[in-house]
Protein backbone atom coordinates (compact mmCIF):
# COMPACT_ATOMS: atom_id res chain seq x y z
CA UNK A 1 -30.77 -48.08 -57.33
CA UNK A 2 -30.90 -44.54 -58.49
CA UNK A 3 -33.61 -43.33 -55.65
CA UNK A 4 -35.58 -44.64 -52.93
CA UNK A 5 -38.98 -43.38 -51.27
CA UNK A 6 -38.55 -41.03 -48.73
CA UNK A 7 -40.73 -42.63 -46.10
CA UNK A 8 -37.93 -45.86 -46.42
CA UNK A 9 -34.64 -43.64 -46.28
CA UNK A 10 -32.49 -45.16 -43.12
CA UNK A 11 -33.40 -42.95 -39.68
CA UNK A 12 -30.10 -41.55 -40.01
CA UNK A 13 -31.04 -39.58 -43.06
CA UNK A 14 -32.35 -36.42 -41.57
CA UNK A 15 -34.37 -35.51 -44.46
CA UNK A 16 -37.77 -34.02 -44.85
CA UNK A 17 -39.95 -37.47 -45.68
CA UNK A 18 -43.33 -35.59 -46.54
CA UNK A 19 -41.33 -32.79 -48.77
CA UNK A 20 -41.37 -35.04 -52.59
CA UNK A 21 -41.72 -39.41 -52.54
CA UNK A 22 -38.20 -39.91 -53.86
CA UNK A 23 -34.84 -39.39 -52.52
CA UNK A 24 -31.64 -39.69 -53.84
CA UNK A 25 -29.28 -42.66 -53.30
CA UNK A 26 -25.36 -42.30 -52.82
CA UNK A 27 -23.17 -44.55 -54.96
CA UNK A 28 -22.32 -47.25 -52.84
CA UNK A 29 -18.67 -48.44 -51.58
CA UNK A 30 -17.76 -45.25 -49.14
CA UNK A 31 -20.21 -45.09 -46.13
CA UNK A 32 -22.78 -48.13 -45.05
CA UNK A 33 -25.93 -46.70 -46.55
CA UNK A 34 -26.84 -45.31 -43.22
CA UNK A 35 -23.84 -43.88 -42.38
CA UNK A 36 -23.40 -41.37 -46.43
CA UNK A 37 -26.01 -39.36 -48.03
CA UNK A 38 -25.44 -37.96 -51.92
CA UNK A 39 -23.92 -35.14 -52.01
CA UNK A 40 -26.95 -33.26 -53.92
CA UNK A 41 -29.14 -34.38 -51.00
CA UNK A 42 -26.73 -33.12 -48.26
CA UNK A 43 -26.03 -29.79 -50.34
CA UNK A 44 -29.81 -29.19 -50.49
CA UNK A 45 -31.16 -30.28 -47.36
CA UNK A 46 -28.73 -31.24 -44.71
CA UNK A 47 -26.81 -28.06 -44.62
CA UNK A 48 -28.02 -26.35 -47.24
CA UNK A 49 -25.80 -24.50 -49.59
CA UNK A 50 -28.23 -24.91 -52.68
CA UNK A 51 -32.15 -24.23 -53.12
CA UNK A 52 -32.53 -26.80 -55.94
CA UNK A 53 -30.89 -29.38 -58.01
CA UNK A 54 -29.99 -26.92 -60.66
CA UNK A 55 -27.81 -25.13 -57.89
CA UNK A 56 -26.74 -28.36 -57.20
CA UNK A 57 -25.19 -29.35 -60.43
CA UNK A 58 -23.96 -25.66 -61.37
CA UNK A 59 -21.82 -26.31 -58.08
CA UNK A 60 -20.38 -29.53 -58.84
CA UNK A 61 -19.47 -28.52 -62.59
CA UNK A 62 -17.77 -25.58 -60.84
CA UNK A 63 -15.62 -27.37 -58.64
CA UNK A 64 -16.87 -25.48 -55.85
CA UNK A 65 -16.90 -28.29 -53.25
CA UNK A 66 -14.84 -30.27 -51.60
CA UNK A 67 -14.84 -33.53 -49.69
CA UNK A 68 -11.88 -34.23 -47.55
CA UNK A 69 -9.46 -31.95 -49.49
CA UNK A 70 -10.57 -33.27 -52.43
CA UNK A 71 -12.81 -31.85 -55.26
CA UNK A 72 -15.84 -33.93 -56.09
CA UNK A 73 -18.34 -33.66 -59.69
CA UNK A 74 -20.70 -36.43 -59.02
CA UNK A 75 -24.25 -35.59 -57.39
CA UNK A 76 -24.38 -39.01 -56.17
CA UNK A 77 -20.82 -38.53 -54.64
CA UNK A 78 -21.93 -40.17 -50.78
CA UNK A 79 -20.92 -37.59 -48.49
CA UNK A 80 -21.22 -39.30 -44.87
CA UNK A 81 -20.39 -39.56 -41.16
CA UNK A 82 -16.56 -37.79 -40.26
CA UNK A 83 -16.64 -36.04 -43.96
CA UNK A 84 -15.30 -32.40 -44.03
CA UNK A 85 -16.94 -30.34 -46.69
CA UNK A 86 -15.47 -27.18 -47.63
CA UNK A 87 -16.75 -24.41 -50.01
CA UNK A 88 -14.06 -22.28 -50.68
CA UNK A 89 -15.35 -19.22 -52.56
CA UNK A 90 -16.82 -18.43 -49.21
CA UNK A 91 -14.67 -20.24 -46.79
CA UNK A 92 -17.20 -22.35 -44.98
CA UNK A 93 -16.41 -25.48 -43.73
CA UNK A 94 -18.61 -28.19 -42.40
CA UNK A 95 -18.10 -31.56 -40.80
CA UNK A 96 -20.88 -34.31 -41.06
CA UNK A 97 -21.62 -35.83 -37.06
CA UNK A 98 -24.02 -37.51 -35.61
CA UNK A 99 -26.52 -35.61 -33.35
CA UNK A 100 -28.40 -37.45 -29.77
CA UNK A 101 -31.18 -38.50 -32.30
CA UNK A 102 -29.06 -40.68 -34.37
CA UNK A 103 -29.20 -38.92 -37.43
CA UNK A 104 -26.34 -37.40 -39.78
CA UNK A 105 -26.13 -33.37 -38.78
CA UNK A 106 -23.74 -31.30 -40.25
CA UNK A 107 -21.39 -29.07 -37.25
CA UNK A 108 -19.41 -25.68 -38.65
CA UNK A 109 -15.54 -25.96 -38.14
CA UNK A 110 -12.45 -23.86 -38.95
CA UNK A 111 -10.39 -24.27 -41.95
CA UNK A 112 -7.79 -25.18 -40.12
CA UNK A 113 -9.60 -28.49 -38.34
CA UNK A 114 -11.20 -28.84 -42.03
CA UNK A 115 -7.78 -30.38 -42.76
CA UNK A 116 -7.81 -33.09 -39.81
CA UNK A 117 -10.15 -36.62 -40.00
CA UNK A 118 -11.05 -38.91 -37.03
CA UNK A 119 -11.63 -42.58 -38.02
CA UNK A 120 -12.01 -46.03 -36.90
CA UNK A 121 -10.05 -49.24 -37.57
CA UNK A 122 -12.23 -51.46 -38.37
CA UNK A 123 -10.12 -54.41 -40.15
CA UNK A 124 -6.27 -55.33 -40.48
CA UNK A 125 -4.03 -57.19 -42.70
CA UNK A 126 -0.25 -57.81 -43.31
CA UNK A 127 0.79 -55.95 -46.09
CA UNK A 128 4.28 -57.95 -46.89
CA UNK A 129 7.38 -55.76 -46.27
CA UNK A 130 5.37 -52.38 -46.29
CA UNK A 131 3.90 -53.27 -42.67
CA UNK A 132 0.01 -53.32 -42.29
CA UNK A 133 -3.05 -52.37 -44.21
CA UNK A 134 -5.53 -50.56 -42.19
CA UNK A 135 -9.41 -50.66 -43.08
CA UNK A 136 -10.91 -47.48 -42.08
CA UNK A 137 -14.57 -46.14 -40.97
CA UNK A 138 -15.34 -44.26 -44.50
CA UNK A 139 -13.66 -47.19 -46.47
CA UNK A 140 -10.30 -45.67 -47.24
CA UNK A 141 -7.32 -47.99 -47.04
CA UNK A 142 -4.01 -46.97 -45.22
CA UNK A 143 -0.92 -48.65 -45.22
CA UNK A 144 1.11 -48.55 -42.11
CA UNK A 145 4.36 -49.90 -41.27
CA UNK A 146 3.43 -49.58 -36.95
CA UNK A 147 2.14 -53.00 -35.69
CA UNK A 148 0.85 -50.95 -33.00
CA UNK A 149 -2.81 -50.21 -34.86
CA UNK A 150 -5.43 -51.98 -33.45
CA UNK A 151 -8.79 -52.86 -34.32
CA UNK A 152 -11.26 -50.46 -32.89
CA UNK A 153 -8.60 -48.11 -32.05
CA UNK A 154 -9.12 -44.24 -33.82
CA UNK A 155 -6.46 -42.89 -36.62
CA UNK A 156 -6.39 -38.79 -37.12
CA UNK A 157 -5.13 -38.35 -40.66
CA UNK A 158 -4.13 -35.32 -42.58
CA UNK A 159 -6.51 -34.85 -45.77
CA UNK A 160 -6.24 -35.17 -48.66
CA UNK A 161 -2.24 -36.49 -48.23
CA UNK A 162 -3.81 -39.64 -45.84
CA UNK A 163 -0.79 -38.82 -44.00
CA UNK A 164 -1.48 -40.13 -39.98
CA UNK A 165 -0.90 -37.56 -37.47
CA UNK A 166 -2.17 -39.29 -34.40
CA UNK A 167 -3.35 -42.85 -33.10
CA UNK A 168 -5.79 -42.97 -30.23
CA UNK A 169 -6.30 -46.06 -28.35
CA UNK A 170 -9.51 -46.88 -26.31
CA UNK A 171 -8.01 -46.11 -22.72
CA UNK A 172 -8.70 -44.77 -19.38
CA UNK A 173 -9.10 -40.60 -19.63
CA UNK A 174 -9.93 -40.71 -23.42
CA UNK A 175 -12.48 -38.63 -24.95
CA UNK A 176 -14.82 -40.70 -26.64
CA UNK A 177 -17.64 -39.62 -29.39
CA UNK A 178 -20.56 -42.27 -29.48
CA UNK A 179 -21.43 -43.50 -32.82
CA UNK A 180 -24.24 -46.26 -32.29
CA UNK A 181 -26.40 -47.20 -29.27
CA UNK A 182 -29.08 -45.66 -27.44
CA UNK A 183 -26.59 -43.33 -26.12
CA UNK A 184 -25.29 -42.10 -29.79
CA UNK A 185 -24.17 -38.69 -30.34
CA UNK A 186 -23.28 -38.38 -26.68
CA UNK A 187 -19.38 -37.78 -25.68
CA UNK A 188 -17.31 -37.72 -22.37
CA UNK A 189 -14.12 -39.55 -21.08
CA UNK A 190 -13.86 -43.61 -20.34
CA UNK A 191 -13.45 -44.55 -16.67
CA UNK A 192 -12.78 -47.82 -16.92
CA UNK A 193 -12.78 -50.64 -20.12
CA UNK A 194 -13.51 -53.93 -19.24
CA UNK A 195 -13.33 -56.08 -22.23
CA UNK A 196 -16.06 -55.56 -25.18
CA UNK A 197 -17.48 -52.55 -22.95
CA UNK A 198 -16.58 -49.28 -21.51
CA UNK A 199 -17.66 -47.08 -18.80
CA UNK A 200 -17.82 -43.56 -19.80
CA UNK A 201 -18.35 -40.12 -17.50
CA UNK A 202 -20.78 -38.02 -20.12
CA UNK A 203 -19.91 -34.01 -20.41
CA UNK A 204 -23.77 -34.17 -18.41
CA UNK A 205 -25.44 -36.92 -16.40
CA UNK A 206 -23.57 -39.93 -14.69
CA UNK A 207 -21.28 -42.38 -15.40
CA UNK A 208 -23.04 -45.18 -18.33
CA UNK A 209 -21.62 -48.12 -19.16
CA UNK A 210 -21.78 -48.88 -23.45
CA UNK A 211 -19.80 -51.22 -25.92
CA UNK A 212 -16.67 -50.60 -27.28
CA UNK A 213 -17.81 -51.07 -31.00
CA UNK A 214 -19.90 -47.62 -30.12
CA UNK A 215 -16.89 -45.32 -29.26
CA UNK A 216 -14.92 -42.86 -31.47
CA UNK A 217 -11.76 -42.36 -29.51
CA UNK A 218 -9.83 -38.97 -29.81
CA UNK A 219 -7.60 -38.36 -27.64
CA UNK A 220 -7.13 -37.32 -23.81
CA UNK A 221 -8.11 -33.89 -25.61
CA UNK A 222 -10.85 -33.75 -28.68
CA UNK A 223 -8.92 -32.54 -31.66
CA UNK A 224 -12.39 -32.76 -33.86
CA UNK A 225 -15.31 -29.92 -32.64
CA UNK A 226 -17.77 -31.76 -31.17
CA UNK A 227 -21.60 -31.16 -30.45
């Protein structure tokens, strides 16, 4: 599917539905189609570095962005939650969140955070000798040889090298970033986990009580600017 009408674009698109009928669509196998955008669409209206499609494509033929380290051509490149983007002819660098509305928001970083990456295990499998093979939130693959990786537990890797720099499980005094749930884009530090949920003390408001599969964890301290 090359586009889709505007007015059926997931809610987590933060687009403008009644600017044009059609939108883009990323190609698929990165990000759930809720979770990426294509990259023209983010470069245009999401952050925006270009004021038309033209811009768009003298960008990518450039080589004048990058997605995790990594230079990217392809308009349709999907460009989603956790993604750094980095323009450096005029060292900006963005990283794509998720704001209290639900919706994909861009937040400026540093270029030194620009090199760091927060993401979730979400599936595991033996990998013979080497160890383990770790699925990942943005559908990279890692291979491990620490048994100690769990499902639902966070990974902060190094890009573009993959290398992993941290692991953060979901414990008591960890700083959490919510990801789904009516409490999404919210962030604070777990009180207590008690099996398939967690109870969480916001940065405002009192202690709530959400599932597990919601939370981001990163560490007693954030190493990711958040929100």
């Amino acid at each position: 599917m090359k586009h889709i009408k505007r007015l059926a674009a997931p809610k987590t698109w933060n687009t403008f539905r009644k600017q044009g009928v059609y939108i883009a669509t990323p190609f698929p196998g990165k990000h759930r189609t809720e979770m990426g955008m294509a990259a023209s669409v983010v470069l245009r209206h999401l952050i925006p570095l270009a004021r038309n499609s033209t811009e768009v494509l003298r960008m990518l033929r450039n080589k004048s962005v990058l997605v995790d380290g990594s230079r990217i051509t392809e308009r349709k490149h999907s460009i989603g939650f956790m993604d750094v983007i980095s323009i450096p002819e005029s060292n900006e660098h963005y990283r794509i969140l998720i704001d209290t509305n639900g919706r994909l928001a861009p937040i400026k970083i540093t270029e030194k955070e620009a090199s760091i990456k927060a993401l979730k295990i979400i599936n595991k499998r033996a990998h013979g000798k080497a160890g383990y093979t770790l699925g990942l939130s943005d559908g990279r693959n890692i291979i491990t040889p620490s048994k100690d990786h769990k499902i639902g537990d966070t990974i902060i890797i190094e890009v573009p090298s993959q290398k992993i720099i941290a692991h953060e499980p979901l414990t008591k005094g960890t700083t959490i970033y919510l990801t789904g749930g009516k409490h999404v884009g919210e962030h604070g530090h777990i009180e207590r986990v008690d099996g398939k949920d967690i109870t969480y003390k916001p940065t405002k408001g009192e202690s709530t009580t959400t599932l597990a599969e919601y939370a981001l964890a990163l560490g007693k301290t954030s190493p990711i600017t958040l929100p």
